[in-house]
N, C-alpha and C. Protein backbone atom coordinates (compact mmCIF):
# COMPACT_ATOMS: atom_id res chain seq x y z
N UNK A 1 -23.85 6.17 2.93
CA UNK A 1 -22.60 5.89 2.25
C UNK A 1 -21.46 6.25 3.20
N UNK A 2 -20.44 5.57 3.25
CA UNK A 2 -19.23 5.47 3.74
C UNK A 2 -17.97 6.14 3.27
N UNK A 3 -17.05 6.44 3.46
CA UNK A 3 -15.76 6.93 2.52
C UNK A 3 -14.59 5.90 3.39
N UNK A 4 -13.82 4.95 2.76
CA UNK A 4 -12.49 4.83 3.67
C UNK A 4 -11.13 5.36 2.95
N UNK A 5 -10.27 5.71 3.68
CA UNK A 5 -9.19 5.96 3.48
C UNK A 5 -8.02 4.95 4.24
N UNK A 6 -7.08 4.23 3.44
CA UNK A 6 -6.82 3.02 3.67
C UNK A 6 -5.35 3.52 3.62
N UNK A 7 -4.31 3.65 4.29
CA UNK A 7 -2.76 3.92 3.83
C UNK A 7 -2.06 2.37 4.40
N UNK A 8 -1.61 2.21 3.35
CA UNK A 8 -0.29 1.01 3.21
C UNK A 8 0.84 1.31 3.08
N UNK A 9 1.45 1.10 4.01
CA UNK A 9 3.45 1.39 4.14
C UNK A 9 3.80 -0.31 3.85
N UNK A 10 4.56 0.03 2.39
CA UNK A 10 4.91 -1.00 2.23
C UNK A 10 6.58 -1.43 2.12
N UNK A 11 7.09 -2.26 2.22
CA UNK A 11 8.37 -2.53 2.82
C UNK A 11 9.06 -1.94 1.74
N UNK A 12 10.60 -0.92 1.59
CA UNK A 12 10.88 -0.52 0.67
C UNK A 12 11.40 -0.90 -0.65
N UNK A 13 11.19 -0.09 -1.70
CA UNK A 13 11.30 -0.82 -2.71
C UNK A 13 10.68 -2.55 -3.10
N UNK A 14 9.20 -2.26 -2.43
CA UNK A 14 8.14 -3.16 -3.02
C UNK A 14 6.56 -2.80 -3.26
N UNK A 15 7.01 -1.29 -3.23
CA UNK A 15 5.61 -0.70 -3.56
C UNK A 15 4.89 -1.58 -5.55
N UNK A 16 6.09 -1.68 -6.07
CA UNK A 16 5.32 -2.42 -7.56
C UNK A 16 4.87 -3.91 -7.24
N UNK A 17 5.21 -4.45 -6.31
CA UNK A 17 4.64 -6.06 -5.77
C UNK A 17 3.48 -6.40 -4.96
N UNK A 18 3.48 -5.18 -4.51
CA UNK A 18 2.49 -4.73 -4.21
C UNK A 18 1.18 -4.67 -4.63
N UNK A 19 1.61 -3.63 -5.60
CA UNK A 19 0.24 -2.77 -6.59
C UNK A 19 -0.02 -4.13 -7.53
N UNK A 20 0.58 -5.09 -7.91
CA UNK A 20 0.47 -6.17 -9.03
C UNK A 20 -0.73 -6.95 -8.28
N UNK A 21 -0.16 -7.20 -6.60
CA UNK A 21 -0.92 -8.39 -5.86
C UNK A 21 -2.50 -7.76 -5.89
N UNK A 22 -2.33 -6.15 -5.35
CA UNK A 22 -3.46 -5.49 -5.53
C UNK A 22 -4.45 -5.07 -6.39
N UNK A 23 -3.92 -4.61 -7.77
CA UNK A 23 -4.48 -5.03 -8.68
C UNK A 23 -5.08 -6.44 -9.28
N UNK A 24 -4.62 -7.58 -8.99
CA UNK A 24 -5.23 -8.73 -9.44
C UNK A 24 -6.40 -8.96 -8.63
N UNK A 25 -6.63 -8.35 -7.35
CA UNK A 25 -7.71 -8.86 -6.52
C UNK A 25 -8.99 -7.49 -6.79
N UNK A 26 -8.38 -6.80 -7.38
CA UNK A 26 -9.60 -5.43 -7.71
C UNK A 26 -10.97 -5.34 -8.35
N UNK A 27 -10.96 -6.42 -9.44
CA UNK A 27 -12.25 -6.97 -9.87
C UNK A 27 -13.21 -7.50 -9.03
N UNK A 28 -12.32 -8.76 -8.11
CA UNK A 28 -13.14 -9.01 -7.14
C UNK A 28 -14.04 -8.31 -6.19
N UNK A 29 -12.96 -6.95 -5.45
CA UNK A 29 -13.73 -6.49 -4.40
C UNK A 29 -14.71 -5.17 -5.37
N UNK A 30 -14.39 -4.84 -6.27
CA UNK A 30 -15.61 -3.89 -7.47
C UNK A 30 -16.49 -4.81 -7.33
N UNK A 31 -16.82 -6.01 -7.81
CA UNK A 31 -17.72 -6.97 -8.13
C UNK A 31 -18.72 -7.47 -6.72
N UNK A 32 -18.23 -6.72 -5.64
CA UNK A 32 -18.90 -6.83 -4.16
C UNK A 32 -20.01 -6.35 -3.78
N UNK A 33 -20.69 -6.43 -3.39
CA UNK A 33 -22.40 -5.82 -3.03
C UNK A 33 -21.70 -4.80 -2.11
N UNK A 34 -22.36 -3.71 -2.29
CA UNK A 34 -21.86 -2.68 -1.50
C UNK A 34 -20.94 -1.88 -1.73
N UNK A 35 -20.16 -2.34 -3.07
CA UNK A 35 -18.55 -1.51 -3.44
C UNK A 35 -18.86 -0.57 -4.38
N UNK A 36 -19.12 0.65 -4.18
CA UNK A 36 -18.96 1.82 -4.99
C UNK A 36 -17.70 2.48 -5.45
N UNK A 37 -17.01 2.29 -4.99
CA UNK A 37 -15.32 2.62 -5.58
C UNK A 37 -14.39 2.63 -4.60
N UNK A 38 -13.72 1.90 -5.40
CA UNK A 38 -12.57 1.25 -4.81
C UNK A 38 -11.03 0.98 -5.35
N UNK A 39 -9.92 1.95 -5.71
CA UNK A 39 -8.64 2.34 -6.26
C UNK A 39 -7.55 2.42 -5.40
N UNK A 40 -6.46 2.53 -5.89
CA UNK A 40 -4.73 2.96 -4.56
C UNK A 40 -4.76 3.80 -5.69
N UNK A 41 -3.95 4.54 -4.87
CA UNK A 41 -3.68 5.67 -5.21
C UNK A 41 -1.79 5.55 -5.13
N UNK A 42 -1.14 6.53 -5.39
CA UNK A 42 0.27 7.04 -4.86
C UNK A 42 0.38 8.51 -5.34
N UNK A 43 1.46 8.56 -4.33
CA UNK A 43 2.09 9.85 -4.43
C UNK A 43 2.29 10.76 -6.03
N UNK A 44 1.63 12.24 -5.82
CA UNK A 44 2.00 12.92 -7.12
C UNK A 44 2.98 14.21 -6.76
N UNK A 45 3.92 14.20 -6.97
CA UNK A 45 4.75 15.71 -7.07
C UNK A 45 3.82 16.62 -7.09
N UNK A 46 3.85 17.60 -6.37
CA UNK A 46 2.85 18.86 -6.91
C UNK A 46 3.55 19.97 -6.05
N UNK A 47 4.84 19.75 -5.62
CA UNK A 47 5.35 21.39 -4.80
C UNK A 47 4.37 22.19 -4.21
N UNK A 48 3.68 21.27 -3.23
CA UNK A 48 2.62 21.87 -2.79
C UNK A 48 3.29 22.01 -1.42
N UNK A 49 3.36 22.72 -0.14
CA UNK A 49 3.87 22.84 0.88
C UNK A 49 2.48 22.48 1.63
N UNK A 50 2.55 21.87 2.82
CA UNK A 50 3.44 20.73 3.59
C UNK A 50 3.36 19.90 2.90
N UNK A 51 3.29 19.18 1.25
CA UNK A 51 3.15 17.89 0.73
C UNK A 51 4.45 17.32 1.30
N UNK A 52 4.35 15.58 1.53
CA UNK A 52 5.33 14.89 2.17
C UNK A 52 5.11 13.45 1.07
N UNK A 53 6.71 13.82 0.05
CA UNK A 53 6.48 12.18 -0.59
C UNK A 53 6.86 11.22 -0.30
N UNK A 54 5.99 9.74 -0.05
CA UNK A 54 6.91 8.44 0.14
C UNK A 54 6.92 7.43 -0.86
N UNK A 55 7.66 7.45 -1.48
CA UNK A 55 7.56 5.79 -2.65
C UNK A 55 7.04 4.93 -1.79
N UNK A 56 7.09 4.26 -0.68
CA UNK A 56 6.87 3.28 -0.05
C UNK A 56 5.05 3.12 0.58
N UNK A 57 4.04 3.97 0.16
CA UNK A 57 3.47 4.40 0.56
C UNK A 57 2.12 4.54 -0.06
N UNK A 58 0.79 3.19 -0.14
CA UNK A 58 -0.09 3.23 -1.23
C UNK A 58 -1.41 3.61 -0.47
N UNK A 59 -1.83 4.52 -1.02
CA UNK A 59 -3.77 5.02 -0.66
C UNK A 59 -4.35 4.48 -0.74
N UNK A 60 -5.00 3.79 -0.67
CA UNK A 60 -6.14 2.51 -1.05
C UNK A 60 -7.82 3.73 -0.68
N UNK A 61 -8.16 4.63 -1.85
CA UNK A 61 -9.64 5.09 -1.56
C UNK A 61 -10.72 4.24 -1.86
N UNK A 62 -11.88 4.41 -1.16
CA UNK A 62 -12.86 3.56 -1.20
C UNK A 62 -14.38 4.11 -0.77
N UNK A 63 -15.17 3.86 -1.36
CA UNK A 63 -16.44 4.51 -1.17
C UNK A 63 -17.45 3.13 -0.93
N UNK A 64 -18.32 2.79 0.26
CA UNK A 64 -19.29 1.92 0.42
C UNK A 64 -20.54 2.13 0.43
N UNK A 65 -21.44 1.27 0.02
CA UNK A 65 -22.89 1.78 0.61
C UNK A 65 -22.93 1.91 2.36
N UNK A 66 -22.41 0.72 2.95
CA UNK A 66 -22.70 0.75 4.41
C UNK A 66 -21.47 0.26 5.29
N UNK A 67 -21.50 0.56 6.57
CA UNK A 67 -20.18 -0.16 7.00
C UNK A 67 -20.49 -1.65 7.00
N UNK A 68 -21.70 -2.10 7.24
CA UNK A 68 -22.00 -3.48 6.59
C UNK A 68 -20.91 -4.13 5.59
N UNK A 69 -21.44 -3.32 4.85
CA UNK A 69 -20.63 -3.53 3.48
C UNK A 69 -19.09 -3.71 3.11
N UNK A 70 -18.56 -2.87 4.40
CA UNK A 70 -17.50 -2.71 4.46
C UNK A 70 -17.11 -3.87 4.86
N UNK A 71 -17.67 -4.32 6.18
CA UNK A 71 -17.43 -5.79 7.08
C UNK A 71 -17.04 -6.97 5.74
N UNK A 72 -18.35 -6.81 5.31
CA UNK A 72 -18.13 -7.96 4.74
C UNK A 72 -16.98 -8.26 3.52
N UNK A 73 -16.91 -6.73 2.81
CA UNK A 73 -15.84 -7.09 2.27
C UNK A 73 -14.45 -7.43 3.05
N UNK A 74 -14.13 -6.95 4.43
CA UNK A 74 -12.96 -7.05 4.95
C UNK A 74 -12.88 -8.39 5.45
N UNK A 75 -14.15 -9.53 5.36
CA UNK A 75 -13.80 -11.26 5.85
C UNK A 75 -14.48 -11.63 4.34
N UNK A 76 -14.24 -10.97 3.62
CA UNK A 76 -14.31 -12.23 2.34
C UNK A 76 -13.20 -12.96 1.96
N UNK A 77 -13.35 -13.98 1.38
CA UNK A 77 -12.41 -15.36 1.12
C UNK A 77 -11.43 -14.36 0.04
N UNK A 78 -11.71 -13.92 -0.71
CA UNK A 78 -10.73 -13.11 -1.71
C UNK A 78 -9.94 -12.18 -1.17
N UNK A 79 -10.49 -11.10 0.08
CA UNK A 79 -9.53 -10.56 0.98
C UNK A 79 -8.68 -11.28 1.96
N UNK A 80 -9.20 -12.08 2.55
CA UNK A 80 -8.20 -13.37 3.41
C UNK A 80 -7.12 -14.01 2.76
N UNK A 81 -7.60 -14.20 1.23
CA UNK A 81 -6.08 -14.45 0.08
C UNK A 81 -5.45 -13.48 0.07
N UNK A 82 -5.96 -12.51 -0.19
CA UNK A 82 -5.13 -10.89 -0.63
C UNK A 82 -4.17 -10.67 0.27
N UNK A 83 -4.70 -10.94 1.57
CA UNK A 83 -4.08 -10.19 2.96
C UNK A 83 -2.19 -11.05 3.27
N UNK A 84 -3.12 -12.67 2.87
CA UNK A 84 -1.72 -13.89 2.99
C UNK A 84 -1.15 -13.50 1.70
N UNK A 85 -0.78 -12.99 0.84
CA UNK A 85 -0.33 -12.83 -0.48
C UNK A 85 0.64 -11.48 0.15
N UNK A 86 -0.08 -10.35 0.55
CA UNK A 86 0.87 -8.94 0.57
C UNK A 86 1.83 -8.77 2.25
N UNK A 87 1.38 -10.46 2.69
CA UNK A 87 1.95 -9.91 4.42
C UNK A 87 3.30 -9.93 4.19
N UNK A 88 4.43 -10.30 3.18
CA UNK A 88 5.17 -10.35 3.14
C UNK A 88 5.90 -8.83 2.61
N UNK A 89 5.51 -7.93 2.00
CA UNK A 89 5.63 -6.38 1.60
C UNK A 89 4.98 -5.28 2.08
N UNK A 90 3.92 -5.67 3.13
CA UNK A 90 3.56 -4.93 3.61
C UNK A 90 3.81 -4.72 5.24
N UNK A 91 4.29 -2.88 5.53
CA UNK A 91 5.07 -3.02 7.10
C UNK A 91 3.60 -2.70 7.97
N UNK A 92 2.84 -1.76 7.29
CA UNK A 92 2.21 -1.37 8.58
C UNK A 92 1.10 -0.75 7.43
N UNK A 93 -0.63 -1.06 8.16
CA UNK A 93 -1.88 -0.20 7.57
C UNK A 93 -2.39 0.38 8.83
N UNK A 94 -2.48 1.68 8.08
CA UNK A 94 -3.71 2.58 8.81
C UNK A 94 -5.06 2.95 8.19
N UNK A 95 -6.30 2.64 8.93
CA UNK A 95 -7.59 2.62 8.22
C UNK A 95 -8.43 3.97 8.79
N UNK A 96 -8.76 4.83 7.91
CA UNK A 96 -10.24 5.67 8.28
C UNK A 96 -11.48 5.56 7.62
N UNK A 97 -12.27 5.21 8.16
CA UNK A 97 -13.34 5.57 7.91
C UNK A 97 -14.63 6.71 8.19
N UNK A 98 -15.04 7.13 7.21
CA UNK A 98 -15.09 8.43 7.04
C UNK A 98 -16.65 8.98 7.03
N UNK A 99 -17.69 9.52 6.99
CA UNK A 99 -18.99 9.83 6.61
C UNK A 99 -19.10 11.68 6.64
N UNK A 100 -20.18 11.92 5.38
CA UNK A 100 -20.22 13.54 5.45
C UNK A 100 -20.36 13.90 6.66
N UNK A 101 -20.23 15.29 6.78
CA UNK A 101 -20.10 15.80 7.57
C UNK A 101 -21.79 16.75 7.98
């Protein structure tokens, strides 16, 4: 099993155009061979020191069976829509992928 950690900086004040585009495609990639969980996340207040909040700024967590798995979800026809749908609100992704330790 896999873990990714997915951060999306999205252009400001379009983090909700975002989460709408993202949410509509979420069934799909759940419904994927290999997708054990898969959510965004955002920012929670918690006065936690060093916490750093950004509105602009969505988690995308994700758990796979394999990086296989991963591949294939990242060239499926439903992500290739997803991707032309959010290029317009989205500035910049950073991807980790993760395994126990």
């Amino acid at each position: 099993m896999i873990y990714v950690i997915a951060s999306v900086h999205v252009t400001p004040g379009k983090r909700a155009e975002f989460l709408g585009i993202f949410n509509a495609n979420l069934p799909e990639v759940r419904a994927e061979k290999g997708c054990i969980e898969y959510f965004p996340a955002v920012d929670a207040a918690a006065d936690i020191p060093p916490q750093v909040l950004d509105e602009d700024e969505v988690t995308i967590l994700e758990r796979w069976e394999s990086v296989e798995a991963l591949l294939a979800h990242l060239s499926a026809p439903h992500m290739l829509a997803y991707r032309e749908k959010v290029a317009d609100v989205v500035e910049s992704v950073s991807i980790k992928v993760l395994r126990e330790a």
